[in-house]
C-alpha atoms as a PDB file:
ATOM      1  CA  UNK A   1      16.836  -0.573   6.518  1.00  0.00           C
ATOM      2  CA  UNK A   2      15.732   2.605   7.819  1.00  0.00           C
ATOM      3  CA  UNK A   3      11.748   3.468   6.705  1.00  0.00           C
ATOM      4  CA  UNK A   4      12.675   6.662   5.395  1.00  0.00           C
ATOM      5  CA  UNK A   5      14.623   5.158   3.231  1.00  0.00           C
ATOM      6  CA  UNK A   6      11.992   2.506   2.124  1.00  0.00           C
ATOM      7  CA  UNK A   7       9.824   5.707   1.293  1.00  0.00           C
ATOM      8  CA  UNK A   8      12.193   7.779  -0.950  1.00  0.00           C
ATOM      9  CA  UNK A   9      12.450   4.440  -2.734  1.00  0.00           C
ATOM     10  CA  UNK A  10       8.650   3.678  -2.793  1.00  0.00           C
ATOM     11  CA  UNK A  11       7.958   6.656  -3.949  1.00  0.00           C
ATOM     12  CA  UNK A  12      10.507   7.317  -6.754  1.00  0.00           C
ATOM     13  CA  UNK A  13       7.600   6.456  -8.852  1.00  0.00           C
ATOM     14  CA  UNK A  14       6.333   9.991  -8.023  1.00  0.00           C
ATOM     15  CA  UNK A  15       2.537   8.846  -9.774  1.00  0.00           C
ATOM     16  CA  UNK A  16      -0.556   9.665  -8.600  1.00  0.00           C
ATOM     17  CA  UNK A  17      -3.189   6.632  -8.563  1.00  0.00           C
ATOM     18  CA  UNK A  18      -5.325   6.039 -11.867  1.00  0.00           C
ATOM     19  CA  UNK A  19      -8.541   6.377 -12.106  1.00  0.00           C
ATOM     20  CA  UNK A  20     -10.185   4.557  -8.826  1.00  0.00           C
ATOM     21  CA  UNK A  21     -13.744   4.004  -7.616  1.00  0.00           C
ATOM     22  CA  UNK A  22     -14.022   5.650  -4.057  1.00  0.00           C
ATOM     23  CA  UNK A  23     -17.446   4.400  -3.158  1.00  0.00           C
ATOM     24  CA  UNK A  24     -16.054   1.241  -3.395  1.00  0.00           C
ATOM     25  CA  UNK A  25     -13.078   2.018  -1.880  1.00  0.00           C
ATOM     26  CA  UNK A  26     -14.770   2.877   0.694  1.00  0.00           C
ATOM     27  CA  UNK A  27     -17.376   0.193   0.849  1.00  0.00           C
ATOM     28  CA  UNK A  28     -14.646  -2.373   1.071  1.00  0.00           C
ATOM     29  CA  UNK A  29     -11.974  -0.299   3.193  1.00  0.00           C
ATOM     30  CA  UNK A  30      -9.700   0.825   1.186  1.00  0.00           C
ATOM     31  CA  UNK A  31      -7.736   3.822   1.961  1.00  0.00           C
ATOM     32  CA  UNK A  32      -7.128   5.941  -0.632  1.00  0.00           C
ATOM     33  CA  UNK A  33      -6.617   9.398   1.051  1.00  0.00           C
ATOM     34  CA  UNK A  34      -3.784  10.567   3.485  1.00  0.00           C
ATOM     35  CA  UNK A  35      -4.448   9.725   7.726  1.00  0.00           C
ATOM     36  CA  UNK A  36      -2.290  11.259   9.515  1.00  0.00           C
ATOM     37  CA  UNK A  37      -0.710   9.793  12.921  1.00  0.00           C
ATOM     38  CA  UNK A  38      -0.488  11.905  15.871  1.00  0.00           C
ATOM     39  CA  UNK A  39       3.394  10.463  16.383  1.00  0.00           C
ATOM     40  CA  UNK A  40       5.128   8.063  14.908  1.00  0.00           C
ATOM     41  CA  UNK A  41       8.242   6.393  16.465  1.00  0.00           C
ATOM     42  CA  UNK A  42      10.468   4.635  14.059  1.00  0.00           C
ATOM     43  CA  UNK A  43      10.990   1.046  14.713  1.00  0.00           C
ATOM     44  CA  UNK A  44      14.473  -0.966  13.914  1.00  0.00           C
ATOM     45  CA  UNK A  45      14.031  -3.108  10.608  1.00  0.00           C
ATOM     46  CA  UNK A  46      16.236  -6.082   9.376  1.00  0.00           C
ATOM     47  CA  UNK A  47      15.883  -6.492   5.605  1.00  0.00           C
ATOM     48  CA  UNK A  48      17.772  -5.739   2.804  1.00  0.00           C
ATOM     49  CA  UNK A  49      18.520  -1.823   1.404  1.00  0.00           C
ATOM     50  CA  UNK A  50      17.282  -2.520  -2.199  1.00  0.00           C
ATOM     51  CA  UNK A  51      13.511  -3.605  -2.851  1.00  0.00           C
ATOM     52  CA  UNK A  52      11.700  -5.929  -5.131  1.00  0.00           C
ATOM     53  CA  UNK A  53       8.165  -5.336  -6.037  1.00  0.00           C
ATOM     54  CA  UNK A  54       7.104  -7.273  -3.230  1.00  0.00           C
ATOM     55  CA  UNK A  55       7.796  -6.587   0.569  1.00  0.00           C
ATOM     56  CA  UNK A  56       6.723  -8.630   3.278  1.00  0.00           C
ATOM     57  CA  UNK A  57       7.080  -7.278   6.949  1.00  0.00           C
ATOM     58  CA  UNK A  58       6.826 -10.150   9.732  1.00  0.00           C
ATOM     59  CA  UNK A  59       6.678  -9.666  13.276  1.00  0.00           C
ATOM     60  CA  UNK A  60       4.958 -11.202  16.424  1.00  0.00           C
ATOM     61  CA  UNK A  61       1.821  -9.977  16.876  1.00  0.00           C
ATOM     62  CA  UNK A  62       1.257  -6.306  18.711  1.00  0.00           C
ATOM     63  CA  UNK A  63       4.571  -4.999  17.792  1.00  0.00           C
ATOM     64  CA  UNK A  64       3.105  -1.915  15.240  1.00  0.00           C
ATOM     65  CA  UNK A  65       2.707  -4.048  11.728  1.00  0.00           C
ATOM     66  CA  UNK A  66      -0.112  -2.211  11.113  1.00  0.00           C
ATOM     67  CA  UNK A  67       0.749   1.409  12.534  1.00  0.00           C
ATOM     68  CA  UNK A  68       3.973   0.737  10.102  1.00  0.00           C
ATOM     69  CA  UNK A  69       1.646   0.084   7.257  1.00  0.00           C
ATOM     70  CA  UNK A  70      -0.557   3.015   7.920  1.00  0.00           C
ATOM     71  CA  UNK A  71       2.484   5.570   8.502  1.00  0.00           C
ATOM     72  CA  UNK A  72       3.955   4.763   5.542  1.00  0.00           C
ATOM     73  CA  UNK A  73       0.571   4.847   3.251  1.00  0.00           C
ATOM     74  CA  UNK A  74       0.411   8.274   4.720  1.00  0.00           C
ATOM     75  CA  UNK A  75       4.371   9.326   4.248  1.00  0.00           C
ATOM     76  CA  UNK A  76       3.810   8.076   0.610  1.00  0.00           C
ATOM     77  CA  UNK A  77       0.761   9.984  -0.154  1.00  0.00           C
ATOM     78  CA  UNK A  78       2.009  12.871   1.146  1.00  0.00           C
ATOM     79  CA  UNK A  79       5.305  12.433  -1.552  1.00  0.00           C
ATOM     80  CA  UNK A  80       3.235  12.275  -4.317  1.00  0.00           C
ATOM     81  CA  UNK A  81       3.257   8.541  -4.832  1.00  0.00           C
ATOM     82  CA  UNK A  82      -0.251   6.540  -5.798  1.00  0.00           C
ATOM     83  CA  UNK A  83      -1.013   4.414  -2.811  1.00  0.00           C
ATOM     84  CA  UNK A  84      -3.451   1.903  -1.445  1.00  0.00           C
ATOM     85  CA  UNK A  85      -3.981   0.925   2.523  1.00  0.00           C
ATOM     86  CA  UNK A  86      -5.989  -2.348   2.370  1.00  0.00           C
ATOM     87  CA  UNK A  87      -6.650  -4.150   5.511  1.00  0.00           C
ATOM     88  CA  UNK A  88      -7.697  -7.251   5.562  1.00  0.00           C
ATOM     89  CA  UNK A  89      -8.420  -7.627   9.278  1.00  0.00           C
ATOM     90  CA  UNK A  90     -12.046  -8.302   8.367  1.00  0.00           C
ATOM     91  CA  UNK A  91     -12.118  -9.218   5.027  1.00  0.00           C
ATOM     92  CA  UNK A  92     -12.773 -12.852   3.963  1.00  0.00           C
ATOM     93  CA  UNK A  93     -10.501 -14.535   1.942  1.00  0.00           C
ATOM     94  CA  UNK A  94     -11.145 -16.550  -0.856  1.00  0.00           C
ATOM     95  CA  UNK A  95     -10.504 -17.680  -3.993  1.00  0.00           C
ATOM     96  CA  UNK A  96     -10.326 -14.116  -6.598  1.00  0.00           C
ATOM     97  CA  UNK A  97      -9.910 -11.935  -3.417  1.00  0.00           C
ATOM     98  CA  UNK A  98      -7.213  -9.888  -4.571  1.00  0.00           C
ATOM     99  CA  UNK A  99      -7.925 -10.001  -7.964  1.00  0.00           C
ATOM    100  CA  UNK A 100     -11.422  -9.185  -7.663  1.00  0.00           C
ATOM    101  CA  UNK A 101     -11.230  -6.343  -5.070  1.00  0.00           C
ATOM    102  CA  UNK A 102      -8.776  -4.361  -7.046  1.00  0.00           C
ATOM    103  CA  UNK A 103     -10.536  -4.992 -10.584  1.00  0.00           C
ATOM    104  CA  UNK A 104     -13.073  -3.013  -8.465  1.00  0.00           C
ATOM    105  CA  UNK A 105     -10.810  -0.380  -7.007  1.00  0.00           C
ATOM    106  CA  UNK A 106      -9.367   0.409 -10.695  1.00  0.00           C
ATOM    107  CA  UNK A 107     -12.361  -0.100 -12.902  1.00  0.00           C
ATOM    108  CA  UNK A 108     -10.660   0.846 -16.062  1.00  0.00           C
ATOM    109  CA  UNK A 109      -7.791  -0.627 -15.802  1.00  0.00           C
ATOM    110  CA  UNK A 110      -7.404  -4.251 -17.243  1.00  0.00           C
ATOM    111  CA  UNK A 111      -5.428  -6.504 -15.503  1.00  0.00           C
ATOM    112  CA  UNK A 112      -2.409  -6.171 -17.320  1.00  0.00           C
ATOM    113  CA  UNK A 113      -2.271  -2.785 -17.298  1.00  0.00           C
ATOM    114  CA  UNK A 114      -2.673  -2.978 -13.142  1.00  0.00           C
ATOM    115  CA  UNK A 115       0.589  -5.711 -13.190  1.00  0.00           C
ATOM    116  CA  UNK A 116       2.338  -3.466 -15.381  1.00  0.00           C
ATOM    117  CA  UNK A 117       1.642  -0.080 -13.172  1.00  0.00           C
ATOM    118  CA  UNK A 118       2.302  -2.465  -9.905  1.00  0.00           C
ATOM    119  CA  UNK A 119       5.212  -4.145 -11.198  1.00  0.00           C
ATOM    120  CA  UNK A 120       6.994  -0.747 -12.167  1.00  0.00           C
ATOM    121  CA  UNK A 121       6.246   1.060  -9.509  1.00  0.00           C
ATOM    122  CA  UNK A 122       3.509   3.594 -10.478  1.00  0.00           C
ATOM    123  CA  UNK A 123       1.400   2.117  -8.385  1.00  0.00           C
ATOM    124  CA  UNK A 124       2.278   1.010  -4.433  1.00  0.00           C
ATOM    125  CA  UNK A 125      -0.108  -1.555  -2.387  1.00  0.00           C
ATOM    126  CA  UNK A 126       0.112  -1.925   1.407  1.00  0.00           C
ATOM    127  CA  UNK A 127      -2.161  -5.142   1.940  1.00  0.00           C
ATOM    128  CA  UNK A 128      -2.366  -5.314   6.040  1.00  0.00           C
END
């Protein structure tokens, strides 16, 4: 799979992100806006050409996971597609985590309505 191929698909989509709440976006670390990279080389990936809604990238540790994650949050952005960076480096994990942190990302959005923009495609997470 080549990554400019997992963009184009990513971002067929073509939506901009709902409604979010940047002060806690940026409380909590959540990219929202475009960072650019001063290069990017692209690495060799094993995975099948078509996607589900859910893509998981494994690798040994130190190998670019999260430079990967970054440069395409910023390749998708800059296509027009809604995206979310989250790291979770420093975050702590619980129980409600996910659900909780991006109730407060998209206030006014209930949770269906987040599946459903998710799930088709309107919306693109990069948890890291």
């Amino acid at each position: 799979m080549k990554i400019s191929n997992l963009i184009s698909t990513l971002s067929q989509g073509n939506d901009g992100l709902p409604e979010i709440d940047r002060n806690y976006c940026h409380t909590h670390e959540i990219w929202t806006d475009s960072s650019s990279l001063p290069f990017y080389v692209e690495p060799d990936l094993s995975g099948p050409d078509s996607l589900s809604p859910i893509l998981l990238v494994s690798a040994p540790a130190a190998v670019g996971k999260t430079t990967l994650a970054r440069y395409l949050h910023n390749r998708l952005l800059l296509q027009g597609q809604g995206a979310l960076y989250i790291p979770l480096q420093h975050a702590s994990i619980g129980q409600d985590f996910f659900t909780g942190r991006l109730a407060g990302v998209f206030p006014n959005l209930s949770k269906r309505q987040f599946l459903d923009s998710v799930f088709s495609g309107e919306i693109v997470i990069i948890f890291d």
